[in-house]
PDB file of N, CA and C in Angstrom:
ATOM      1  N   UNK A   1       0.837  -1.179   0.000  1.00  0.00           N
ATOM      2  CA  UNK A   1       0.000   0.000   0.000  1.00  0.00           C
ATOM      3  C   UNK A   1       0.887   1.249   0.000  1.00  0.00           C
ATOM      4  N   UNK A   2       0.396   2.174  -0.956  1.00  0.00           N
ATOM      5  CA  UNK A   2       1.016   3.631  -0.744  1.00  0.00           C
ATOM      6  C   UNK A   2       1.231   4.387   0.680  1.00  0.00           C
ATOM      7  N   UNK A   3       2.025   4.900   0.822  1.00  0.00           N
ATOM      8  CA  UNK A   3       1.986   5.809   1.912  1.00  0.00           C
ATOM      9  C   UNK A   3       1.196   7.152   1.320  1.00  0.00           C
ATOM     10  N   UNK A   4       0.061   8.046   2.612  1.00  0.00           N
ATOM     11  CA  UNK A   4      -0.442   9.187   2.016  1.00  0.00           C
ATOM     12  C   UNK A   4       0.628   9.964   0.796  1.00  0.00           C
ATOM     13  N   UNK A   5       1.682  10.081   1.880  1.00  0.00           N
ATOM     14  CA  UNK A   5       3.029  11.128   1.453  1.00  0.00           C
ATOM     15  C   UNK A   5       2.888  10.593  -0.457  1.00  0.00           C
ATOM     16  N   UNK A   6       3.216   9.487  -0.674  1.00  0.00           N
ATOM     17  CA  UNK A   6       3.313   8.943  -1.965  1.00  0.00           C
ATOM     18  C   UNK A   6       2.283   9.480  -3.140  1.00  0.00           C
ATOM     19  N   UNK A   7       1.190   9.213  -2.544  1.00  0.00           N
ATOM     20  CA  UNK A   7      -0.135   9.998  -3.385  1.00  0.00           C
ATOM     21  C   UNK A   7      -0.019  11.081  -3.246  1.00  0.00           C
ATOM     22  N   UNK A   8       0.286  11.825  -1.946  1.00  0.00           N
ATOM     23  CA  UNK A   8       0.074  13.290  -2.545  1.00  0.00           C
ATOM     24  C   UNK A   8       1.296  13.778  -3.772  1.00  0.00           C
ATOM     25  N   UNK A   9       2.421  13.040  -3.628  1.00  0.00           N
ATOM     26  CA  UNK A   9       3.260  13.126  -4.382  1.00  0.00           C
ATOM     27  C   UNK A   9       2.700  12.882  -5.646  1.00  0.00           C
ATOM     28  N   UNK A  10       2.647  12.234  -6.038  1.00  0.00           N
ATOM     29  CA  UNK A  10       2.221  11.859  -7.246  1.00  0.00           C
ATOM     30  C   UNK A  10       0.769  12.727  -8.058  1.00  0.00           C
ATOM     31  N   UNK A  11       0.148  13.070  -7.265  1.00  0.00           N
ATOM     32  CA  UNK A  11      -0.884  14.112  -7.627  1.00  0.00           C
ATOM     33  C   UNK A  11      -1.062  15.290  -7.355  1.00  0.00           C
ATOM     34  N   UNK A  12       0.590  15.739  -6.925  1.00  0.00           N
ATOM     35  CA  UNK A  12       0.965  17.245  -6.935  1.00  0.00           C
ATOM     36  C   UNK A  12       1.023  17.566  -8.525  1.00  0.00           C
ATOM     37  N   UNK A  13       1.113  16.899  -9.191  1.00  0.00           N
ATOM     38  CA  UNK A  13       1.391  17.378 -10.603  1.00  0.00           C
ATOM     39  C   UNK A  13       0.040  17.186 -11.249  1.00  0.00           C
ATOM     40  N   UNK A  14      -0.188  18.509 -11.968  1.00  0.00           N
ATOM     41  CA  UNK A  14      -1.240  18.870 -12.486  1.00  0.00           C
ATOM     42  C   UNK A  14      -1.910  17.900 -13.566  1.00  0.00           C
ATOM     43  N   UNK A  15      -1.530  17.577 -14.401  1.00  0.00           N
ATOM     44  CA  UNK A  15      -1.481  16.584 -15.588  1.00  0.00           C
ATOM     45  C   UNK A  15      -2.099  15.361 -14.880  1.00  0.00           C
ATOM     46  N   UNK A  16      -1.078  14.772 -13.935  1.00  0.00           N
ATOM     47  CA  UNK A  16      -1.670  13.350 -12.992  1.00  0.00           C
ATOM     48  C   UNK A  16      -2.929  13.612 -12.504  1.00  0.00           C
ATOM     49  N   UNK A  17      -3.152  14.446 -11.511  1.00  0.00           N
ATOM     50  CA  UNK A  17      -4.556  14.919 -10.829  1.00  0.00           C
ATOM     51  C   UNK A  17      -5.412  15.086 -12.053  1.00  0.00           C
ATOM     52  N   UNK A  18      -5.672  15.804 -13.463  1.00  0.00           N
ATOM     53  CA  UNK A  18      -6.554  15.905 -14.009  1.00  0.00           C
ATOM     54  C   UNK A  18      -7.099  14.381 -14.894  1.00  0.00           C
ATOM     55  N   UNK A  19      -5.818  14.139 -14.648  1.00  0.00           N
ATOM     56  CA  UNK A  19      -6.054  12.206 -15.669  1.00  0.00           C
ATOM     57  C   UNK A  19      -6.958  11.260 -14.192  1.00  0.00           C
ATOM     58  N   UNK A  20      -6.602  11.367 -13.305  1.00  0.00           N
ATOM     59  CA  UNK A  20      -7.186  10.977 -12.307  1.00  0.00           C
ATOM     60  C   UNK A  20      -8.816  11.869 -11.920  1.00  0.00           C
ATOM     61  N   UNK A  21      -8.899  12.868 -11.843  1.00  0.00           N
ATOM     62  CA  UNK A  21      -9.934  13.157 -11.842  1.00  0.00           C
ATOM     63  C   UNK A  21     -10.784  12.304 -13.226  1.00  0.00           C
ATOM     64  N   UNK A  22     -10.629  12.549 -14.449  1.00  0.00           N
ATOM     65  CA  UNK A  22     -11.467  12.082 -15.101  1.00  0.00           C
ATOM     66  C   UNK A  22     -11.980  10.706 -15.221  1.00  0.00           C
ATOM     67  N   UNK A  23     -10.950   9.985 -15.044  1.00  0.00           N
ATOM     68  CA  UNK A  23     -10.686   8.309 -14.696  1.00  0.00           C
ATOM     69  C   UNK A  23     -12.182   8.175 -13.272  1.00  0.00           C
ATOM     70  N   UNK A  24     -11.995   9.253 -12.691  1.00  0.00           N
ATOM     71  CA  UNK A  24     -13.047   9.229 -11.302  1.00  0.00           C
ATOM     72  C   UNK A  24     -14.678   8.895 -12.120  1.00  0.00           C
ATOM     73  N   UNK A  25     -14.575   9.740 -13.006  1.00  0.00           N
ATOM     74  CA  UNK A  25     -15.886  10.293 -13.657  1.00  0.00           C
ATOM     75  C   UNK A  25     -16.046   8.832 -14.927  1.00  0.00           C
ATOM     76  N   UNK A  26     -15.115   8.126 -15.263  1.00  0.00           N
ATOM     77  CA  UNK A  26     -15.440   7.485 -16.687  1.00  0.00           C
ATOM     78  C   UNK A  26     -14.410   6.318 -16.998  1.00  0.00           C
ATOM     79  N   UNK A  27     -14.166   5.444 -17.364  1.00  0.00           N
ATOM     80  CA  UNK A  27     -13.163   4.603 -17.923  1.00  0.00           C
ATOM     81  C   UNK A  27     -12.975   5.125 -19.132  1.00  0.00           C
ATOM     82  N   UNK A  28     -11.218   5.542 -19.571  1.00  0.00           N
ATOM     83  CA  UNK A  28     -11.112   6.384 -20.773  1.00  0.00           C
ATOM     84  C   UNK A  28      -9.304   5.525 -21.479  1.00  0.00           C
ATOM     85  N   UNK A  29     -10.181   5.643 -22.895  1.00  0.00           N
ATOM     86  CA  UNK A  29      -8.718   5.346 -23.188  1.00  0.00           C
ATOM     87  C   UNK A  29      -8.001   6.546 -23.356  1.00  0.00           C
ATOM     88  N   UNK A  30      -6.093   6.061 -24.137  1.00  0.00           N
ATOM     89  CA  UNK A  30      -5.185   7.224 -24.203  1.00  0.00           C
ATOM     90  C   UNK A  30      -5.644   8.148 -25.199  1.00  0.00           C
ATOM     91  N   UNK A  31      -6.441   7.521 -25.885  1.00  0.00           N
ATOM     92  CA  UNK A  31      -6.985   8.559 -26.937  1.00  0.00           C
ATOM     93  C   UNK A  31      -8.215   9.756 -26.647  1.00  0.00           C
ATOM     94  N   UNK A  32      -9.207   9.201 -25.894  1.00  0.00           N
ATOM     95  CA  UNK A  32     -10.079   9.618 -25.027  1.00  0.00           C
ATOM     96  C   UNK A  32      -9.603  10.700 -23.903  1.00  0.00           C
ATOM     97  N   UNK A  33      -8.481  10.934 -23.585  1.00  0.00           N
ATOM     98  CA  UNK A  33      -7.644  11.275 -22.834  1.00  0.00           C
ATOM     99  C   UNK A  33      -6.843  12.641 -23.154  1.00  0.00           C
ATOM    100  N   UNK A  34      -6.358  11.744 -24.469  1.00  0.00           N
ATOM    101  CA  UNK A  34      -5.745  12.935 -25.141  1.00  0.00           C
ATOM    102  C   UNK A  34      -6.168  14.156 -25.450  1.00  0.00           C
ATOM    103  N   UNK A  35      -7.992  13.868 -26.180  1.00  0.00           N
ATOM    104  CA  UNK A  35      -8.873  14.457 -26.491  1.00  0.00           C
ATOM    105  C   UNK A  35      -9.007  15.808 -25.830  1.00  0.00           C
ATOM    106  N   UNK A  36      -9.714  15.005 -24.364  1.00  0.00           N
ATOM    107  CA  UNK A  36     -10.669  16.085 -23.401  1.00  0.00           C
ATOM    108  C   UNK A  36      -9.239  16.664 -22.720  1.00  0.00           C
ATOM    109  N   UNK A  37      -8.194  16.210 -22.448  1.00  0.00           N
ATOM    110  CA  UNK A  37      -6.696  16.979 -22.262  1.00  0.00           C
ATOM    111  C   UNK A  37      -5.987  18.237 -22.809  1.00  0.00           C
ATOM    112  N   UNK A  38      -6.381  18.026 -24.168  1.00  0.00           N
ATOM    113  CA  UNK A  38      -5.891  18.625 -25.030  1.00  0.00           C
ATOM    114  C   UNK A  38      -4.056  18.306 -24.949  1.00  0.00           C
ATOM    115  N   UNK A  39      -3.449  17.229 -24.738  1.00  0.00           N
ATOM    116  CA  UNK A  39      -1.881  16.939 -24.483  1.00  0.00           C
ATOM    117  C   UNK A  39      -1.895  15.740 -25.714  1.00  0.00           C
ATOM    118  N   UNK A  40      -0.841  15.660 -25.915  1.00  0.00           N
ATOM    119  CA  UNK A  40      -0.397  15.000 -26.564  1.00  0.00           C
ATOM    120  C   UNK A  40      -0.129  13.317 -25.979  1.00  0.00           C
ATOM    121  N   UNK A  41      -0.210  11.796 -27.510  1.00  0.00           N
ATOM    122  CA  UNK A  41      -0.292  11.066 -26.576  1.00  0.00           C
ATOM    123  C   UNK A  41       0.902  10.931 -25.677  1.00  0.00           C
ATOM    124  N   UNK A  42       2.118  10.669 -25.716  1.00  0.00           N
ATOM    125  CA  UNK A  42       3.392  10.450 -25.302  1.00  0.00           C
ATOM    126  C   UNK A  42       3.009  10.924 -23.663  1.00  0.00           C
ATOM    127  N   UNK A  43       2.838  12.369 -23.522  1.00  0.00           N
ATOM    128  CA  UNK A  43       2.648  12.729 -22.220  1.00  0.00           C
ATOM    129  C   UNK A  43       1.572  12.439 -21.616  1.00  0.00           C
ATOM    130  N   UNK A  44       0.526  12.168 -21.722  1.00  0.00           N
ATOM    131  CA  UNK A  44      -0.342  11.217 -21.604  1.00  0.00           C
ATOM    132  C   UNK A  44       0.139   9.555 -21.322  1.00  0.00           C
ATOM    133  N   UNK A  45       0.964   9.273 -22.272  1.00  0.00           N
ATOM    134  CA  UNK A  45       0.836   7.702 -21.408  1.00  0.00           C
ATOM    135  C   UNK A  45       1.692   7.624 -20.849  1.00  0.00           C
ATOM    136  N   UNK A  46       2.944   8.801 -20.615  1.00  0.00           N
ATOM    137  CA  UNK A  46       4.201   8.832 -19.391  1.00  0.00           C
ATOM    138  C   UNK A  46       3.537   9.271 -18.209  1.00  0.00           C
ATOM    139  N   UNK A  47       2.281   9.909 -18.053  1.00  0.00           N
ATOM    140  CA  UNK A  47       1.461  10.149 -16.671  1.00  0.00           C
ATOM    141  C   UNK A  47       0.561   9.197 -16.089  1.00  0.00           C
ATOM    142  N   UNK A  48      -0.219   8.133 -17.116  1.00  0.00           N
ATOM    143  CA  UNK A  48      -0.999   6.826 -16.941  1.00  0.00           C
ATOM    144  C   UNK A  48       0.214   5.780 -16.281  1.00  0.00           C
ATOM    145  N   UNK A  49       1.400   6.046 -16.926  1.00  0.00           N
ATOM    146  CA  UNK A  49       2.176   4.483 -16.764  1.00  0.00           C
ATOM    147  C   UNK A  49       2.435   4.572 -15.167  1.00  0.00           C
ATOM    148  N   UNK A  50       3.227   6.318 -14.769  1.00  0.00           N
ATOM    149  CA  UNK A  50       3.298   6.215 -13.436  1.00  0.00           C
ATOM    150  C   UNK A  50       2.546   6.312 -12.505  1.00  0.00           C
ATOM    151  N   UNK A  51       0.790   6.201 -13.041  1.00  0.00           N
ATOM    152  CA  UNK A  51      -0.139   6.349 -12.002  1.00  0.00           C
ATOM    153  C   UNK A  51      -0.042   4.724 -11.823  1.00  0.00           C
ATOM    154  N   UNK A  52      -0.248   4.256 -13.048  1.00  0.00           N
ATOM    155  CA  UNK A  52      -0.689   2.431 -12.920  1.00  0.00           C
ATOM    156  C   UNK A  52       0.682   1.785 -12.237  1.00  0.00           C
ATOM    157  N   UNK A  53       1.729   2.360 -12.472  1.00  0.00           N
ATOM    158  CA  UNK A  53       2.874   1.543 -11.198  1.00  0.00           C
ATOM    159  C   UNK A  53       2.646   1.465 -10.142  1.00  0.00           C
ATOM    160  N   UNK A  54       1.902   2.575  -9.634  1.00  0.00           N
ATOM    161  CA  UNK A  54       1.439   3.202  -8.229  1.00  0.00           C
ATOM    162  C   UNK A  54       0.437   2.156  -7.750  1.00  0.00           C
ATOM    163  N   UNK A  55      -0.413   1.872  -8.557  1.00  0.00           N
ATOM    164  CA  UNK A  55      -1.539   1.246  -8.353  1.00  0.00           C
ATOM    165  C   UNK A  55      -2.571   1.830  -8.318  1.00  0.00           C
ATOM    166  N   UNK A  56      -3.038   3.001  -8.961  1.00  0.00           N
ATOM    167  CA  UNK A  56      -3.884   4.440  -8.599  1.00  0.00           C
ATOM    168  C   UNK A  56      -4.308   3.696  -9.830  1.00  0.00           C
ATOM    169  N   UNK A  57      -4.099   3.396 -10.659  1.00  0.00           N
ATOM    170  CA  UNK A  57      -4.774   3.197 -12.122  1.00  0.00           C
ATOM    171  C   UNK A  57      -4.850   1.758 -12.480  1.00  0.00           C
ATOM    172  N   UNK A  58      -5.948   1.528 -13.089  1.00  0.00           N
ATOM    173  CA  UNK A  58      -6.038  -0.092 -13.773  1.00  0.00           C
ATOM    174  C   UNK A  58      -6.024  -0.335 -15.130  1.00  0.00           C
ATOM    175  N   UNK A  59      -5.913  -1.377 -16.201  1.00  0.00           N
ATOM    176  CA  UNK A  59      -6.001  -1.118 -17.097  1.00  0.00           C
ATOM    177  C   UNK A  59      -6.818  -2.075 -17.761  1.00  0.00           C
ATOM    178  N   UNK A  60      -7.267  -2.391 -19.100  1.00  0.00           N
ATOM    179  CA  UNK A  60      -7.860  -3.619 -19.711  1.00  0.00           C
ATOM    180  C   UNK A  60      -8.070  -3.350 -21.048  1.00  0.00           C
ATOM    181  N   UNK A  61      -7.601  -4.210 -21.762  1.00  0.00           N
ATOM    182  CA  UNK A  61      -7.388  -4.233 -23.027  1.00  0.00           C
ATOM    183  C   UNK A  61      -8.663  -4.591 -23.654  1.00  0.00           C
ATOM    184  N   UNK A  62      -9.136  -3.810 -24.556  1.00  0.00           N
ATOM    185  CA  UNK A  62     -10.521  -4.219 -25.652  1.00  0.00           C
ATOM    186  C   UNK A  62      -9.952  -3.819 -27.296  1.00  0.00           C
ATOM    187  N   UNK A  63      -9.841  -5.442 -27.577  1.00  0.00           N
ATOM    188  CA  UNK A  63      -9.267  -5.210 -29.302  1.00  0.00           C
ATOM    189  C   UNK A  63      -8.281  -4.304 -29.176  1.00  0.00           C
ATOM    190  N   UNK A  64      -8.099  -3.435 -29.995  1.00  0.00           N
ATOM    191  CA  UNK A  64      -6.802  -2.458 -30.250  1.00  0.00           C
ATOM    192  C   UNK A  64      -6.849  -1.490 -28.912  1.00  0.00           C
ATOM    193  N   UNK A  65      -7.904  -1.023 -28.234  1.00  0.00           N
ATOM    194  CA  UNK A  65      -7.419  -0.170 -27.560  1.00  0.00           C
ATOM    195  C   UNK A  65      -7.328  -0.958 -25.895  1.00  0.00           C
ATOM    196  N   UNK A  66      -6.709   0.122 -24.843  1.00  0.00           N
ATOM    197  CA  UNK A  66      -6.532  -0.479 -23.571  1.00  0.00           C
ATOM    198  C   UNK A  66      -7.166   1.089 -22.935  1.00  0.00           C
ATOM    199  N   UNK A  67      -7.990   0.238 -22.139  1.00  0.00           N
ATOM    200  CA  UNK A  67      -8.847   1.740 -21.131  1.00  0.00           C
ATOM    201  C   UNK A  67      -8.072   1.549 -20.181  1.00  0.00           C
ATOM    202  N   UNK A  68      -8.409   3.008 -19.521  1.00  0.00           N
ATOM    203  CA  UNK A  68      -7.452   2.840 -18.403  1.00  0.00           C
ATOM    204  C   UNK A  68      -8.708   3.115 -17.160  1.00  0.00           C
ATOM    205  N   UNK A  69      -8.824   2.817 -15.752  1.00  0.00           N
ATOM    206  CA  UNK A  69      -9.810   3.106 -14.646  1.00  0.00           C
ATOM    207  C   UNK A  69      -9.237   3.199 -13.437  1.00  0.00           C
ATOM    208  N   UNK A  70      -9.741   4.042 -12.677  1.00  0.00           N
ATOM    209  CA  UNK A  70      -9.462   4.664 -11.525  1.00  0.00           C
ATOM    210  C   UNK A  70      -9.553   3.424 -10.412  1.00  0.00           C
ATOM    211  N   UNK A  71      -8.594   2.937  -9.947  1.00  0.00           N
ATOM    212  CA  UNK A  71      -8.272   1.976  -8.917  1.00  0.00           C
ATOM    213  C   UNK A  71      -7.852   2.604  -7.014  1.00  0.00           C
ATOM    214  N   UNK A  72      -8.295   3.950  -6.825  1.00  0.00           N
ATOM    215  CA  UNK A  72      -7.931   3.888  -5.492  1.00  0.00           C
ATOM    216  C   UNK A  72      -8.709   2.915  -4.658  1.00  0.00           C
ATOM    217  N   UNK A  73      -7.995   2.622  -3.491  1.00  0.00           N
ATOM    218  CA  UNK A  73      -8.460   1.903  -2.533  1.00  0.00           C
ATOM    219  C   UNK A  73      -8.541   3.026  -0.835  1.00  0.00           C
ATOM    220  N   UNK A  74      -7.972   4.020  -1.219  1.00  0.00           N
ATOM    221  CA  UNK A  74      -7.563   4.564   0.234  1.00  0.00           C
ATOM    222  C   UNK A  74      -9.155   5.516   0.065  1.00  0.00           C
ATOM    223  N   UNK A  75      -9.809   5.470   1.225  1.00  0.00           N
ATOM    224  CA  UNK A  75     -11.193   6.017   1.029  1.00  0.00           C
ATOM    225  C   UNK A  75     -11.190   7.795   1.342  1.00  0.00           C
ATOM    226  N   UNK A  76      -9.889   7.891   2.232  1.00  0.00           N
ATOM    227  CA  UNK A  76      -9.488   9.578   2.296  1.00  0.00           C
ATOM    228  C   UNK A  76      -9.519  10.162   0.886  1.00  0.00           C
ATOM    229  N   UNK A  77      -8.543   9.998   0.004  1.00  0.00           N
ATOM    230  CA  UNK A  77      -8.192  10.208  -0.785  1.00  0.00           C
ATOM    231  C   UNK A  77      -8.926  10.018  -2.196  1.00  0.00           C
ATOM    232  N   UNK A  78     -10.281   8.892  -2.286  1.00  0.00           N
ATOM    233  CA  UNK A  78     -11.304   9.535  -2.873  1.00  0.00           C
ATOM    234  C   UNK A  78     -12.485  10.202  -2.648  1.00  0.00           C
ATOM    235  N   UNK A  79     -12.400  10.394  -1.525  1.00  0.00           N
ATOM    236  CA  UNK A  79     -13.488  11.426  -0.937  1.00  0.00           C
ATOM    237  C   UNK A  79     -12.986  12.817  -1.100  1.00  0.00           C
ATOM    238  N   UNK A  80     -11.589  12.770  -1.557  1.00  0.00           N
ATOM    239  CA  UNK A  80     -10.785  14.133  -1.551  1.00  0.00           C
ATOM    240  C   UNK A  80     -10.853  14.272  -3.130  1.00  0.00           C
ATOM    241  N   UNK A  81     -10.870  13.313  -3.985  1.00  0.00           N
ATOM    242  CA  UNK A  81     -11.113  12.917  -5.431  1.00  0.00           C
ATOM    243  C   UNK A  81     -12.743  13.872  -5.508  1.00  0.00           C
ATOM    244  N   UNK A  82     -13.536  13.357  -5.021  1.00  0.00           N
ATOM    245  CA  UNK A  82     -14.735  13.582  -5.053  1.00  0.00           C
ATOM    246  C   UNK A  82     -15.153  14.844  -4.910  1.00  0.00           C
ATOM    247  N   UNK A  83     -14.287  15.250  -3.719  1.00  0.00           N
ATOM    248  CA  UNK A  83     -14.756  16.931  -3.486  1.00  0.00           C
ATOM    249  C   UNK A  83     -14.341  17.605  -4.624  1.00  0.00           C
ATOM    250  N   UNK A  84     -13.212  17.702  -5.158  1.00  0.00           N
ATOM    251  CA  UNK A  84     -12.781  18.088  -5.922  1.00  0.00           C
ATOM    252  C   UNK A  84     -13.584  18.400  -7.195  1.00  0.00           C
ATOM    253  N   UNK A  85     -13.927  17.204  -7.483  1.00  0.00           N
ATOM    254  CA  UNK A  85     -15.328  16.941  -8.630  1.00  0.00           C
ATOM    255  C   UNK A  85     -16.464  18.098  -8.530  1.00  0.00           C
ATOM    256  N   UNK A  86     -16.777  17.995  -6.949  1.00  0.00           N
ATOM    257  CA  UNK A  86     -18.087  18.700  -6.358  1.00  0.00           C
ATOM    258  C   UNK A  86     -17.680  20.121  -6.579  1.00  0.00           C
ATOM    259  N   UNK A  87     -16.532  20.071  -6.489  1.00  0.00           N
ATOM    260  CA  UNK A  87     -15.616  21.478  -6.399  1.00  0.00           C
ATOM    261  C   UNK A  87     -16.031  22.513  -7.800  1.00  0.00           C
ATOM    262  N   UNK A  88     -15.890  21.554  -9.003  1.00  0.00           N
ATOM    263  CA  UNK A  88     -14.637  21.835 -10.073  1.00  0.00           C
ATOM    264  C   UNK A  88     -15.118  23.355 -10.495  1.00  0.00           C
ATOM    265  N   UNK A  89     -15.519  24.312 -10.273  1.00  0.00           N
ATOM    266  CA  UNK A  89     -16.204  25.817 -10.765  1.00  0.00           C
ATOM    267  C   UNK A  89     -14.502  26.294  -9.912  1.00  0.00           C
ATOM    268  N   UNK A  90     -14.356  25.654  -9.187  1.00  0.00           N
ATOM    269  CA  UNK A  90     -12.996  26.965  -8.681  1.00  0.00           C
ATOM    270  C   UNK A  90     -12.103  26.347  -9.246  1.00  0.00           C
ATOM    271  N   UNK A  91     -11.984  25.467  -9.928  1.00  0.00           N
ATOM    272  CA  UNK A  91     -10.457  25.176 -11.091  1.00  0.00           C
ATOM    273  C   UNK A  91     -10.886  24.579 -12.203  1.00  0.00           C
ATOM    274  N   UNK A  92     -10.737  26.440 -12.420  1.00  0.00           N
ATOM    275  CA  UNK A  92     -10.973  26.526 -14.222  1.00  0.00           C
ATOM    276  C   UNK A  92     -10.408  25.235 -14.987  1.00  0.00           C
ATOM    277  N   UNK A  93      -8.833  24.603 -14.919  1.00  0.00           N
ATOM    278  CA  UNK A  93      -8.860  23.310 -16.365  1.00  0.00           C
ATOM    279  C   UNK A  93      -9.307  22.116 -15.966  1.00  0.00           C
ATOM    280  N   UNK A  94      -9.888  21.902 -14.568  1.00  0.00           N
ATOM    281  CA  UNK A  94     -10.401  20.812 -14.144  1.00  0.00           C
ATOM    282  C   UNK A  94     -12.277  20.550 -15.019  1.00  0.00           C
ATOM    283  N   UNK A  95     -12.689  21.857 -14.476  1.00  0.00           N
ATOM    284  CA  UNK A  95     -14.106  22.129 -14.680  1.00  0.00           C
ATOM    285  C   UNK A  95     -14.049  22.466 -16.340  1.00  0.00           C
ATOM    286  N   UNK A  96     -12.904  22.627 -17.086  1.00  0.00           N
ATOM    287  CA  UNK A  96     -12.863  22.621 -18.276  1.00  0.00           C
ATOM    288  C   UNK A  96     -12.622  21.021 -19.225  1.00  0.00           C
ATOM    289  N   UNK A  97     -11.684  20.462 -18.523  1.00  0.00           N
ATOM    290  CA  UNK A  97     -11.653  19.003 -18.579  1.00  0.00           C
ATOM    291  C   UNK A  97     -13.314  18.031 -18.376  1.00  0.00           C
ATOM    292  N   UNK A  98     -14.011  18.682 -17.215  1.00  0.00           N
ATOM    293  CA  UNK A  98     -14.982  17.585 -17.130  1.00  0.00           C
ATOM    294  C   UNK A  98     -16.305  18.153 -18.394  1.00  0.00           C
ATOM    295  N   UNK A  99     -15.805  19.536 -18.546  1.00  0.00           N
ATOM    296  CA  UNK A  99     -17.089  20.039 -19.756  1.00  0.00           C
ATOM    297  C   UNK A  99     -16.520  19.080 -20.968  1.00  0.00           C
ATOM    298  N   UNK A 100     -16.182  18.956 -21.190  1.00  0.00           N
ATOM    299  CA  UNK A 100     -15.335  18.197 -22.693  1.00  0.00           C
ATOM    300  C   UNK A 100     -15.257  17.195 -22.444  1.00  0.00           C
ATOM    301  N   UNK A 101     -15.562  15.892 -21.576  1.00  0.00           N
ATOM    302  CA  UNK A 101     -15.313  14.893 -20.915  1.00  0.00           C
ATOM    303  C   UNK A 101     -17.116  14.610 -21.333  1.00  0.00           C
ATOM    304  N   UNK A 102     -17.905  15.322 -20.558  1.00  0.00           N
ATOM    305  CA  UNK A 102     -19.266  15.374 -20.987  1.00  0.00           C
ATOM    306  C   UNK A 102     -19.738  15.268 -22.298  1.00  0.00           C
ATOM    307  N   UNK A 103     -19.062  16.141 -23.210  1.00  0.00           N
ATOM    308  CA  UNK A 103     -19.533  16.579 -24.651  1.00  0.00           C
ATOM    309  C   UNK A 103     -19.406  15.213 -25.305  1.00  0.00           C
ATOM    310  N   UNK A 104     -17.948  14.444 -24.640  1.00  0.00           N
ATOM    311  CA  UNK A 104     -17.580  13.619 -25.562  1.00  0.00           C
ATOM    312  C   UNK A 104     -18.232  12.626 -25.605  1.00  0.00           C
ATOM    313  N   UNK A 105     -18.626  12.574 -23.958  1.00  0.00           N
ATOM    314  CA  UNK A 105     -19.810  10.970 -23.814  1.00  0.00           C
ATOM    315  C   UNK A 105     -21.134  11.080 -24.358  1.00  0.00           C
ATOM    316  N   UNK A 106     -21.518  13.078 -24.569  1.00  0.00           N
ATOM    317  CA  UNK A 106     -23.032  13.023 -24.880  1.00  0.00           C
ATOM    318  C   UNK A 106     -22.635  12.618 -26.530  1.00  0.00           C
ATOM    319  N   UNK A 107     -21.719  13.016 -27.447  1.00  0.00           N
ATOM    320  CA  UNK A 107     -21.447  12.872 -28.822  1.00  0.00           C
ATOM    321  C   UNK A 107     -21.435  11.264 -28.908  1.00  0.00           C
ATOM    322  N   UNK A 108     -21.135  10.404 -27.911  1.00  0.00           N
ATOM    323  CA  UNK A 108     -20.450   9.429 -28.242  1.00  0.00           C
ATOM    324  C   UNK A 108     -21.927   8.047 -27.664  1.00  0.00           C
ATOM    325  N   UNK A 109     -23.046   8.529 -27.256  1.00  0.00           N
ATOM    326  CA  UNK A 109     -23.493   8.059 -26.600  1.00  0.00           C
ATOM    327  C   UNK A 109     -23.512   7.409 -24.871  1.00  0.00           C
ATOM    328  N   UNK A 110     -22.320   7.953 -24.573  1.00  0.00           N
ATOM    329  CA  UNK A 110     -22.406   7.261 -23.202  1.00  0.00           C
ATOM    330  C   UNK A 110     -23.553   7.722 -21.998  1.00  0.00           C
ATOM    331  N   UNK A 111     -23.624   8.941 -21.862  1.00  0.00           N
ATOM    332  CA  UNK A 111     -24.807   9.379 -21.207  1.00  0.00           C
ATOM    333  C   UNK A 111     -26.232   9.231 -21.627  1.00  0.00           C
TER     334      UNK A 111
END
């Protein structure tokens, strides 16, 4: 198991926390990712690989692509996930991430 110290580490960086926030909200591949990110894939799957070492992230392969899903186990730390969510109007690329995150599932059928 992670130590807190470890997670917060790891989701001091902006990029990680917003791939994790969305992962909260949806199972997404790197492409899916890339999308509502607006980043490129490379940096994108150098931020997935070190969440999924961690164990913060899961993965599963369907045909060509591999989704990736939000695996915490520590219940602090998604309740702190969560607020955040509840939050997202006070951080503008978060609450910009989950508008485009939306669009993509209403375009795509998921909602």
């Amino acid at each position: 198991m992670l130590r807190l110290s470890e997670i917060f580490k790891l989701l001091s960086d902006e990029t990680r926390l917003r791939i994790v926030i969305l992962l909260k909200e949806d199972e997404l591949c790197v492409c899916e990712l890339c999308g509502v990110l607006e980043l490129s894939q490379p940096k994108v799957s150098k931020h997935l690989a070190k969440l999924k070492d961690k164990g913060l992230v899961d993965s599963r392969r369907d045909e060509q692509y591999i989704y990736y899903s939000l695996s915490i186990q520590n219940k602090i730390i998604d309740t702190m996930i969560q607020e955040i969510i509840n939050n997202k109007e006070e951080f503008q690329s978060l609450n910009k991430d989950l508008l485009r995150l939306k669009n993509k599932n209403l375009y795509s059928g998921k909602i």
